[in-house]
Protein backbone atom coordinates (compact mmCIF):
# COMPACT_ATOMS: atom_id res chain seq x y z
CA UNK A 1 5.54 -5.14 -7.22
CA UNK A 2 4.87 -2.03 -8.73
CA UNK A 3 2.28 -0.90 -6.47
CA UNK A 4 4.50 -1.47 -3.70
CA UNK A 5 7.18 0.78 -4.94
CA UNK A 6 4.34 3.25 -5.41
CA UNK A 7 3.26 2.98 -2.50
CA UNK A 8 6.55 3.55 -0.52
CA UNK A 9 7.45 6.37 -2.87
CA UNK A 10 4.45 8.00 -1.86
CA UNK A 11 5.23 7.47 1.75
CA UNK A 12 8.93 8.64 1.61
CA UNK A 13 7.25 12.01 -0.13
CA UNK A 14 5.21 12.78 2.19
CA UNK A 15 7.70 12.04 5.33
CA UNK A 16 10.10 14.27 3.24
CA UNK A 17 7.42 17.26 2.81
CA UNK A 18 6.76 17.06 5.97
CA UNK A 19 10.12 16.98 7.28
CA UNK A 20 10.94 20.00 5.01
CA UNK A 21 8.37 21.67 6.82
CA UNK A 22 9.09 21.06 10.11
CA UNK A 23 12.83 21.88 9.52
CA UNK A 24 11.86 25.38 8.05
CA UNK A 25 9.00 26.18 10.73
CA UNK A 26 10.43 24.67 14.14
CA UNK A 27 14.13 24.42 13.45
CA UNK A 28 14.71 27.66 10.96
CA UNK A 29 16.50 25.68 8.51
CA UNK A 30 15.50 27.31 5.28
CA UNK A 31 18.14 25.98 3.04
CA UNK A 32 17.57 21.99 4.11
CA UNK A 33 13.92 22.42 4.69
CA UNK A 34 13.17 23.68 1.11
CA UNK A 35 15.21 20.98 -0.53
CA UNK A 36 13.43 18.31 1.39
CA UNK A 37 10.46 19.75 0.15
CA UNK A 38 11.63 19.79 -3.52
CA UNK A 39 12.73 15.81 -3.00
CA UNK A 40 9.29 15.35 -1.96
CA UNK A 41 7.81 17.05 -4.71
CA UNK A 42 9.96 15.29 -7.02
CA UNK A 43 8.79 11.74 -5.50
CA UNK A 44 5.26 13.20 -6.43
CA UNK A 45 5.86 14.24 -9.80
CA UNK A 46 7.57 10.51 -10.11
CA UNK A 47 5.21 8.55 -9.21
CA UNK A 48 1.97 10.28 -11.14
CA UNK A 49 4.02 9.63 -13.82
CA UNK A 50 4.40 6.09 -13.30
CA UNK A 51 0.80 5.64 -12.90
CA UNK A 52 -0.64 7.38 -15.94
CA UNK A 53 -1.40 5.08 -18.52
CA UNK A 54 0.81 4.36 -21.37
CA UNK A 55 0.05 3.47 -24.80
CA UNK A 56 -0.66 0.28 -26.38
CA UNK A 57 2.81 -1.92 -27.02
CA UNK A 58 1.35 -4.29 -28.81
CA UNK A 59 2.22 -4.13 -32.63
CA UNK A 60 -0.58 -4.45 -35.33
CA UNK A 61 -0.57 -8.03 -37.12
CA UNK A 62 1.69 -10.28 -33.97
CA UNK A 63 -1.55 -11.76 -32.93
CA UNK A 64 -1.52 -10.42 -29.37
């Protein structure tokens, strides 16, 4: 399930990126086109932090 939320993140970034850029270049819309941009970039950030990974939970001496 996680991979699929990736996955759609990753998709909605780069639709939003590329809207952003499109809105700036074709339509002059500086203000909406950088904060498209700045969504997408946030989507990024979002999901390589999702898929670095995380330490061990497990606790020393709970036999897991």
């Amino acid at each position: 399930m996680a991979g699929t939320i990736l996955s759609i993140l990753m998709l909605t970034g780069m639709a939003l990126t590329g809207g952003g850029i499109y809105a700036i270049a074709k339509r002059g819309d500086r203000k909406r086109g950088t904060l498209m941009i700045l969504a997408g970039l946030v989507m990024f950030a979002n999901v390589a932090i999702s898929a670095i990974p995380g330490p061990d939970l497990s606790l020393p001496g709970h036999g897991r």
